[in-house]
C-alpha atoms as a PDB file:
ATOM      1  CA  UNK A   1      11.863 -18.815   5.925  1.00  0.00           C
ATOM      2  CA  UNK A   2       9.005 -20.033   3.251  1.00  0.00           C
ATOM      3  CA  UNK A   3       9.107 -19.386   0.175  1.00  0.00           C
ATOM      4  CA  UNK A   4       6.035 -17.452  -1.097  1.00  0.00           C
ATOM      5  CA  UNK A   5       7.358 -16.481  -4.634  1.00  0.00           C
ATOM      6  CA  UNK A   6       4.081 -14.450  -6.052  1.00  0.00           C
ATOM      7  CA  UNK A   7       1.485 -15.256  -3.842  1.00  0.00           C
ATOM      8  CA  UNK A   8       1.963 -12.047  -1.625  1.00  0.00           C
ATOM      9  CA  UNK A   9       2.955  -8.234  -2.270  1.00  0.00           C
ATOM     10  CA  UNK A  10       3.761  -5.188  -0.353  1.00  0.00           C
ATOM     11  CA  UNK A  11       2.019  -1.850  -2.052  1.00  0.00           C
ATOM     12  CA  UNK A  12       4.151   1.500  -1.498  1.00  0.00           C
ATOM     13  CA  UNK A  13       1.637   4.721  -1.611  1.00  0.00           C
ATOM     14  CA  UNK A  14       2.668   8.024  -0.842  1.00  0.00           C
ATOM     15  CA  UNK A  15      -0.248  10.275   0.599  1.00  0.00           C
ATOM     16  CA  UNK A  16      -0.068  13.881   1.502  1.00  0.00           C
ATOM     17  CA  UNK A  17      -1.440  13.424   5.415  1.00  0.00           C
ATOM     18  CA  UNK A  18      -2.077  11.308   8.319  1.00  0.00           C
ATOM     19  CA  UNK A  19      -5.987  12.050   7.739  1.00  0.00           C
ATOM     20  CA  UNK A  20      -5.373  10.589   4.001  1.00  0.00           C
ATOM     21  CA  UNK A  21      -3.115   7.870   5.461  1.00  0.00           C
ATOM     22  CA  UNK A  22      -5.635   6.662   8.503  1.00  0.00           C
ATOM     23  CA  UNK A  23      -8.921   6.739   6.132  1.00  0.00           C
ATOM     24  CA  UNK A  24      -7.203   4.564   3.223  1.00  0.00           C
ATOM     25  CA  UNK A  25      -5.833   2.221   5.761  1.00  0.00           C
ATOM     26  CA  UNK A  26      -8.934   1.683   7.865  1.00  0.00           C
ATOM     27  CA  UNK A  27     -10.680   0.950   4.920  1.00  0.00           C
ATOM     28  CA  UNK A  28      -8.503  -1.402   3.213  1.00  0.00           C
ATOM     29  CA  UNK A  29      -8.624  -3.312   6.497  1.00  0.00           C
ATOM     30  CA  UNK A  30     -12.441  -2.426   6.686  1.00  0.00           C
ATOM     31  CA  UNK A  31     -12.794  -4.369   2.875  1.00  0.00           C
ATOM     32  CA  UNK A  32     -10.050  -7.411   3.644  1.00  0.00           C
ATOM     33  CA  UNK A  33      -8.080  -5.769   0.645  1.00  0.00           C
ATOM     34  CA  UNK A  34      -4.704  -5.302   3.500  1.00  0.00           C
ATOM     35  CA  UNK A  35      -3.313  -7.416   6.632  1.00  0.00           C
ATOM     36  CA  UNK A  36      -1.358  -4.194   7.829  1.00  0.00           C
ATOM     37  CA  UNK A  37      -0.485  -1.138   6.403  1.00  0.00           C
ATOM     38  CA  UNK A  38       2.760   0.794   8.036  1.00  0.00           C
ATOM     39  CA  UNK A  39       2.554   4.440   7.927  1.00  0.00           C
ATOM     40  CA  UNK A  40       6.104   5.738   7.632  1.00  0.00           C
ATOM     41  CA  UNK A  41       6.257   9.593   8.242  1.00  0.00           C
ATOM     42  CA  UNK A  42       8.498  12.224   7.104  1.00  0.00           C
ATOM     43  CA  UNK A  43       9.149  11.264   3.318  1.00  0.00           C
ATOM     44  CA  UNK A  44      10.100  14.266   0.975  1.00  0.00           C
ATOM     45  CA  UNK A  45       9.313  13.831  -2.633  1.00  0.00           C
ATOM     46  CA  UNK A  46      10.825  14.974  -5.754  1.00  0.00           C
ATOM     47  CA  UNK A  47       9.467  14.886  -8.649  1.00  0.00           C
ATOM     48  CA  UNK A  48       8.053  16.920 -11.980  1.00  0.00           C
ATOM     49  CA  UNK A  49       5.086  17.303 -12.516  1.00  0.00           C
ATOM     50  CA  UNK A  50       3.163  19.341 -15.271  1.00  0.00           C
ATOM     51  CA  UNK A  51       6.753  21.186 -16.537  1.00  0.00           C
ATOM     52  CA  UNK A  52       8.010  22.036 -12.668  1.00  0.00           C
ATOM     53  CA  UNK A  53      10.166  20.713 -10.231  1.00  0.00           C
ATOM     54  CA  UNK A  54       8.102  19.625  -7.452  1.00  0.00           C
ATOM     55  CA  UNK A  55       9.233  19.083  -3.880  1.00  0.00           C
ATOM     56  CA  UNK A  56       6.200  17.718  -1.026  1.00  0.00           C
ATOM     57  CA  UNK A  57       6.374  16.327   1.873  1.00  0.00           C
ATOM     58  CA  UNK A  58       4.461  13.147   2.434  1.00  0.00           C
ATOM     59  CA  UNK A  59       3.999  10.105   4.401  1.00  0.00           C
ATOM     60  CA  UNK A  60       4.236   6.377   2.629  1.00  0.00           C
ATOM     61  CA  UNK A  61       2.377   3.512   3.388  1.00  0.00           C
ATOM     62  CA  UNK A  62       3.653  -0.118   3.123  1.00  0.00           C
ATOM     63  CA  UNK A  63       0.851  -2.186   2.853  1.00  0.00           C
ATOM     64  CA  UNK A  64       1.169  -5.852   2.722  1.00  0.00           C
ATOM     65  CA  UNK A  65      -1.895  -8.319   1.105  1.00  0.00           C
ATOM     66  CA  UNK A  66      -1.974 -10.710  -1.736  1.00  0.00           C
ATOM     67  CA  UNK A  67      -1.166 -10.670  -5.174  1.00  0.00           C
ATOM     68  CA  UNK A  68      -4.507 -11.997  -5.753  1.00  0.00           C
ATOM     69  CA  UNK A  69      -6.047  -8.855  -4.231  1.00  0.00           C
ATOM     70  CA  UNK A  70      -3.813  -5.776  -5.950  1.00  0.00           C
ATOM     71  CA  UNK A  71      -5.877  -4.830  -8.722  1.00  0.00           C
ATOM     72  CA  UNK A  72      -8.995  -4.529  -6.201  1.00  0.00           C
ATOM     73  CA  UNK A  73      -6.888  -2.456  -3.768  1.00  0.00           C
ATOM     74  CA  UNK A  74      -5.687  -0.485  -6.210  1.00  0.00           C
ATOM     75  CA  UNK A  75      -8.671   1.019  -7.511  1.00  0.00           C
ATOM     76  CA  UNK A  76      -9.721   1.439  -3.930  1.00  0.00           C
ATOM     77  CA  UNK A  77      -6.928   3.194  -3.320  1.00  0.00           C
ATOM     78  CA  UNK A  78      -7.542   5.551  -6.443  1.00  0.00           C
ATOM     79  CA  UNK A  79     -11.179   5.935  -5.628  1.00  0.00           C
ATOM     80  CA  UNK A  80     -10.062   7.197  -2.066  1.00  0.00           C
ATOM     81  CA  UNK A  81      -6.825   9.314  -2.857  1.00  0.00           C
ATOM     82  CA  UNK A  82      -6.868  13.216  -3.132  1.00  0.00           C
ATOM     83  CA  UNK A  83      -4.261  13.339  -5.816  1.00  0.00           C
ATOM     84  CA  UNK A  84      -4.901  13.451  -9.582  1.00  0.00           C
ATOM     85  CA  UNK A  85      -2.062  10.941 -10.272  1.00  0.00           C
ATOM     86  CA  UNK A  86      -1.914   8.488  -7.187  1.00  0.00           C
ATOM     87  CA  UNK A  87       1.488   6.282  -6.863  1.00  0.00           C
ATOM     88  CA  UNK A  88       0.246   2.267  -6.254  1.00  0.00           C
ATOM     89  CA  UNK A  89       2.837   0.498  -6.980  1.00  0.00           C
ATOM     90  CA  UNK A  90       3.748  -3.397  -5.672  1.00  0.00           C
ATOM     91  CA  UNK A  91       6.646  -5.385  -5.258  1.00  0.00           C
ATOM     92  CA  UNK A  92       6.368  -9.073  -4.790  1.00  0.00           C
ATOM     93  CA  UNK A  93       7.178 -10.687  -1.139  1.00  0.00           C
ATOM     94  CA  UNK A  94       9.566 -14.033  -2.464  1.00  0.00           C
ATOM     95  CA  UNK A  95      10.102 -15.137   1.077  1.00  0.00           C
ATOM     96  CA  UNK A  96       9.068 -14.451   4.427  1.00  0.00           C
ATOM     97  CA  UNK A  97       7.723 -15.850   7.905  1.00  0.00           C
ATOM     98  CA  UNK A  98       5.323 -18.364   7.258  1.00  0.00           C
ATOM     99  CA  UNK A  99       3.186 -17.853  10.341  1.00  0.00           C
ATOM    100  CA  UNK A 100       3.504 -13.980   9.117  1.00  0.00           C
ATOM    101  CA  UNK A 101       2.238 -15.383   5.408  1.00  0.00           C
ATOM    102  CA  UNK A 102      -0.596 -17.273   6.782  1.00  0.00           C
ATOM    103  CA  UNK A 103      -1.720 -14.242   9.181  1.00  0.00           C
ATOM    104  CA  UNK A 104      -1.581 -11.966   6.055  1.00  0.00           C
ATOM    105  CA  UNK A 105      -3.517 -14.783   3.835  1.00  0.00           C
ATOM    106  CA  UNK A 106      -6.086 -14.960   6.594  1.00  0.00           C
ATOM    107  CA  UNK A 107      -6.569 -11.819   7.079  1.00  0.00           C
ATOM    108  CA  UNK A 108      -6.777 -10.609   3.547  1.00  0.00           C
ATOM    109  CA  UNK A 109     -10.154 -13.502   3.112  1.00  0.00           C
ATOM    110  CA  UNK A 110     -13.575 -12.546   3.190  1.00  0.00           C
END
């Protein structure tokens, strides 16, 4: 396994439906902002929001690109998401497959 400490990140979004999940992922791949985004379906949420107990079910996507590419996917992500406060949120990749790195580097380059 390489090491690949800050150079890559995965980005966790929860999005109400498939519809939301599909047209945010196409066009991350569309604008080399992603390598692959994993829907994962059947998430429940709970959380408050505006004074209530809130409980949704949604889907989550696991998107993996760069570091050097989050803030730009993030406000694509924002510009594209239905809900007034949208969850981006990234966690660094620190090790991983370097033929998998390189794919993901390659295909997150204009």
């Amino acid at each position: 396994m390489a090491g690949a400490a800050g150079k890559f990140c995965m980005v966790f979004v929860t999005v109400p439906s498939r519809e939301v999940a599909k047209s945010i992922a196409g066009g991350l791949l569309s604008e080399k902002l992603a390598a692959c985004i994993n829907v994962i379906p059947g998430v429940t949420s709970y959380y408050e929001w505006q004074g209530k107990i809130e409980e949704d079910q949604e889907l989550l996507l696991m998107i993996k690109s760069t570091s050097a590419k989050f803030s730009e996917l993030s406000e694509f992500v924002k510009s594209k998401h239905p809900y007034d406060c949208v969850e981006v949120i990234s966690a660094d990749i620190d090790q991983g497959n370097q033929p998998y790195l390189d794919w993901i580097e390659k295909s997150c380059t204009k």
